[in-house]
Structure formats: structure tokens, C-alpha cells
Protein backbone atom coordinates (compact mmCIF):
# COMPACT_ATOMS: atom_id res chain seq x y z
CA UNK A 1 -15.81 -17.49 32.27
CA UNK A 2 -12.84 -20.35 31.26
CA UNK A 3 -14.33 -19.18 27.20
CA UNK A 4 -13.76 -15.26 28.02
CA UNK A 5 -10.42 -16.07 28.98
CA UNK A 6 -9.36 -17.97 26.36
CA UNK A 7 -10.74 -15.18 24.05
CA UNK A 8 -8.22 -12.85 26.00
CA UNK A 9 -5.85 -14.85 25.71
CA UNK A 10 -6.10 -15.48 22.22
CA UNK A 11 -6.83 -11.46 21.53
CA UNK A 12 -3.28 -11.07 22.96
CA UNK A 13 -1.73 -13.35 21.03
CA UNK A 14 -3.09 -11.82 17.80
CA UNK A 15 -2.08 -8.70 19.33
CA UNK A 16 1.57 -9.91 20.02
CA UNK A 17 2.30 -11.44 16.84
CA UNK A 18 0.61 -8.40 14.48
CA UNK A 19 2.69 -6.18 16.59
CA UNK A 20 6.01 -7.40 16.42
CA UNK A 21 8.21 -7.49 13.33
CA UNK A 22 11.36 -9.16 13.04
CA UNK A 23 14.99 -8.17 11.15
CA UNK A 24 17.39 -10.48 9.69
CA UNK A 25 20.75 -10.18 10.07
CA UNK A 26 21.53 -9.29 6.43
CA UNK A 27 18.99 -6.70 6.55
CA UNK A 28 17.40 -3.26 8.25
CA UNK A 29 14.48 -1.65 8.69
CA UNK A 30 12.56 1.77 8.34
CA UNK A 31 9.89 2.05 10.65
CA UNK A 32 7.31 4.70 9.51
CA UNK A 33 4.69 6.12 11.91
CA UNK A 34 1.87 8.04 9.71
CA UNK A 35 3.55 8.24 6.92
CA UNK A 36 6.87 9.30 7.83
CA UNK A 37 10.24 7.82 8.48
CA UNK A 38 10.58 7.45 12.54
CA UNK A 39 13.51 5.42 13.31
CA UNK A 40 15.96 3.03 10.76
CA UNK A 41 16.83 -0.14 12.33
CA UNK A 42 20.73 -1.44 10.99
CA UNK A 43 20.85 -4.11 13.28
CA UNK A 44 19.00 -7.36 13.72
CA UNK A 45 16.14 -8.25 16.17
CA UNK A 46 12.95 -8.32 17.59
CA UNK A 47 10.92 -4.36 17.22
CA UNK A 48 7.43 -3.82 18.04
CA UNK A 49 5.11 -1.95 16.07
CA UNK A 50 1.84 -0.65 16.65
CA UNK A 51 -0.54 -1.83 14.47
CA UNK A 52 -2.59 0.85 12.32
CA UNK A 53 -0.24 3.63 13.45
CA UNK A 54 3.26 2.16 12.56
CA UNK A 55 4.69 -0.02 10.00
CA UNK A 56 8.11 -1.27 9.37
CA UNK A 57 9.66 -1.95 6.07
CA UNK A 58 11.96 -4.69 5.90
CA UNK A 59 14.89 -4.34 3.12
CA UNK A 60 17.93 -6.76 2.38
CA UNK A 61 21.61 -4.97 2.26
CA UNK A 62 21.99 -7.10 -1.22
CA UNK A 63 19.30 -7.64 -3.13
CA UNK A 64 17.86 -8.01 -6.45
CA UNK A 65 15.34 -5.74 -8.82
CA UNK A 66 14.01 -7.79 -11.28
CA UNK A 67 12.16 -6.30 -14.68
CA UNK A 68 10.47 -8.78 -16.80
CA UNK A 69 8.46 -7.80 -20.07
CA UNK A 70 9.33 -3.86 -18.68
CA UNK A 71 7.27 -1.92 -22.00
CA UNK A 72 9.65 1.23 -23.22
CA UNK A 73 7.98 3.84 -25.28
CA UNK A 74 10.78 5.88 -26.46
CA UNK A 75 9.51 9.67 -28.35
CA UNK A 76 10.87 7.55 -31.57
CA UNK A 77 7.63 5.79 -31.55
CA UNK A 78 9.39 2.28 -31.63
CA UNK A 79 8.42 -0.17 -28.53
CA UNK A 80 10.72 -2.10 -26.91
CA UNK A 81 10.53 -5.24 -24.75
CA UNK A 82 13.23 -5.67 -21.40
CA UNK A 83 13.91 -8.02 -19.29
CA UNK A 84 16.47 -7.64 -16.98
CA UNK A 85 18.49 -7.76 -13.10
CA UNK A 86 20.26 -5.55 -11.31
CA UNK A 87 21.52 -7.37 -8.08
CA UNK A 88 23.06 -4.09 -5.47
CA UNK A 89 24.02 -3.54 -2.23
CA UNK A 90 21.86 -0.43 -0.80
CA UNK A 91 24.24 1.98 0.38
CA UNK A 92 21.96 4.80 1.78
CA UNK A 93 18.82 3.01 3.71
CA UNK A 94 16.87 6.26 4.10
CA UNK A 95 17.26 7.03 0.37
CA UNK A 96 16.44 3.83 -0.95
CA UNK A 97 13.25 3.30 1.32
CA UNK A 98 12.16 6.86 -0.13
CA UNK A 99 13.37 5.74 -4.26
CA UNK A 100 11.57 2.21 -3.67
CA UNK A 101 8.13 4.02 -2.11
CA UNK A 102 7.50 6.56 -4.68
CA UNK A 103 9.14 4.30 -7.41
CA UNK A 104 11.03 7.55 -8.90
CA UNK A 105 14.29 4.72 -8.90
CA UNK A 106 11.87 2.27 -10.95
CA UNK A 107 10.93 5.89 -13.32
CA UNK A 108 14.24 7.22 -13.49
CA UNK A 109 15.53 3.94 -14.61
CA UNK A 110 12.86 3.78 -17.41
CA UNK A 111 13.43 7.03 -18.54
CA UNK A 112 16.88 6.36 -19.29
CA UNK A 113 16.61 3.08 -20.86
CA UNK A 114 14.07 4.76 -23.29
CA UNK A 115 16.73 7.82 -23.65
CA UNK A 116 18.87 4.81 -24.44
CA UNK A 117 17.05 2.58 -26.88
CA UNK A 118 15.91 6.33 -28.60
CA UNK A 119 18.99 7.35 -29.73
CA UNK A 120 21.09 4.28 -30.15
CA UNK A 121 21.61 2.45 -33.64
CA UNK A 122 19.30 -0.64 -33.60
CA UNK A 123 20.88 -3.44 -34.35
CA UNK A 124 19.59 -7.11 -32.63
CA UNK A 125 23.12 -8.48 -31.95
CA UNK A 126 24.58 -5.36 -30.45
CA UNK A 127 21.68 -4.13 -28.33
CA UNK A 128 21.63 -6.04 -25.39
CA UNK A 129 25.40 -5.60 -24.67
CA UNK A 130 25.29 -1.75 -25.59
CA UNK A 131 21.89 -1.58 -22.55
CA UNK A 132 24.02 -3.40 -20.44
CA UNK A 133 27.20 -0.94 -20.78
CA UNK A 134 24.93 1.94 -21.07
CA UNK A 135 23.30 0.88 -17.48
CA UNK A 136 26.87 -0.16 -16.16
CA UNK A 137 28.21 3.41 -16.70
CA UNK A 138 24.86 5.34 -15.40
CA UNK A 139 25.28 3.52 -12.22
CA UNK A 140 28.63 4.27 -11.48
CA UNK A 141 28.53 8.65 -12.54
CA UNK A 142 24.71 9.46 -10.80
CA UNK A 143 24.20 9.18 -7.23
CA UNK A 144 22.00 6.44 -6.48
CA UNK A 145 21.66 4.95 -2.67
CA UNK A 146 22.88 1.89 -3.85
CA UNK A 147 26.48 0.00 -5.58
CA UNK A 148 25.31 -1.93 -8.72
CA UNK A 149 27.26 -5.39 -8.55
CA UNK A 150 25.90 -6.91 -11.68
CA UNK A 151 23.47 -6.09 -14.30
CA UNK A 152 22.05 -8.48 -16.56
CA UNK A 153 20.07 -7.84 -19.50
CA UNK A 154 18.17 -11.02 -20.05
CA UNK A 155 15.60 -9.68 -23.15
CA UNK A 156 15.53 -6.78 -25.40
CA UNK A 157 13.15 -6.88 -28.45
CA UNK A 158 10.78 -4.72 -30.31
CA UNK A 159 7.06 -5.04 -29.42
């Protein structure tokens, strides 16, 4: 009997600590039930989730994307090596959750550094400054859900 209760007791536990998910206070949440954004959580604290129906996503307001070795295949036919960071401050949860998911931001951003390294003169001094203005100005004219606060183009060579 004292064993089957200690099982119980140890079930819950499990239970409890699968269940609950916690959010720092530089951060948010999106909770998704089946799929599908249920509720966004902008302030710190303690939210339960239920296991194998829910899931929460945990994001920090500033964070980093980091690319290393990222392969471009422009139409030129030339291959192209990049590393780089772009540290940002999200700006739009809801939009950002859905870019980061379905990595269209991580495709959209490839697609333009290959538009980039396509049509721009090569030249191995000038090329990592040009990506980095190049980047610099995309961020600022498109709508992304996010403010770029520094871009750094560690790498750029042809493969």
C-alpha cells in the first residue's frame, strides 16, 4: 500500500512539473493548443500546460539569430559561405512565433542575401561591409516583427 502511494505521489509530481512552464521576465510566451496560437503570455510567471494537447513557446524580447557556414546558391552559379548575427528586439510576438515556426524569416532572409551576393561586384575586401549595409537597409524599409539592433557579418567567402 505505502509503495502505491509513493507511485502516486511520484506520478503527480511528473505530472506537475511536465505541466507547468515558466516565463522570464525578459521574455513571453505563445501557448499553442493543436496547432494553433491560443493565448500570448507578455508577462512573467508560472502557466500550466497540458501535456500532449498544449505547448508553450518561450521567446526572449532581445535576442540573437545566429548563421554559421549558412550555404547561398545564388542563379549565378557561384557559392557563397556566411556567417553572421543579427541581435533584435521582437516587436510583434504573434508574427515572430509564426516567421520562426515555418522558418519563412530564416527563407526570406536567404533569398535576399543570394539576391545580394548575385548581383553585387565581387570583390573580397568590400563584400562583407556591402552584406552588412545591404542587410542594415532591408531591415529598416520591409516589415518584419522585429527592430534589428546590430548585424554582424562575421564570414563571407566562396565555397
Amino acid at each position: 500500500m505505502e509503495t502505491f502511494i509513493v507511485f502516486i505521489v511520484l506520478g503527480l509530481f511528473v505530472v506537475l512539473t511536465v505541466s507547468l512552464s515558466f516565463i522570464p521576465s525578459d521574455g513571453f510566451g505563445v501557448l499553442e493548443q493543436m496547432g494553433k496560437i491560443h493565448e500570448i503570455y507578455k508577462e512573467p510567471g508560472l502557466h500550466f500546460v497540458m501535456p500532449g494537447f498544449q505547448k508553450m513557446y518561450l521567446y526572449q524580447r532581445e535576442t540573437t539569430l545566429n548563421f554559421d557556414r549558412l550555404l547561398l546558391a545564388p542563379d549565378n552559379g557561384m557559392l557563397f559561405k556566411v556567417t553572421l548575427t543579427i541581435s533584435l528586439v521582437i516587436t510583434d510576438i504573434e508574427a515572430y512565433h509564426k516567421a520562426v515556426k515555418h522558418m519563412s524569416l530564416h527563407h526570406d532572409l536567404l533569398k535576399q542575401m543570394e539576391k545580394f551576393v548575385e548581383t553585387c561586384a565581387w570583390s573580397a575586401q568590400s563584400i562583407r561591409a556591402d552584406l552588412n549595409e545591404y542587410l542594415v537597409e532591408l531591415f529598416t524599409k520591409n516589415t518584419y516583427p522585429f527592430a534589428v539592433s546590430n548585424i554582424d557579418v562575421h564570414e563571407l567567402e566562396q565555397a
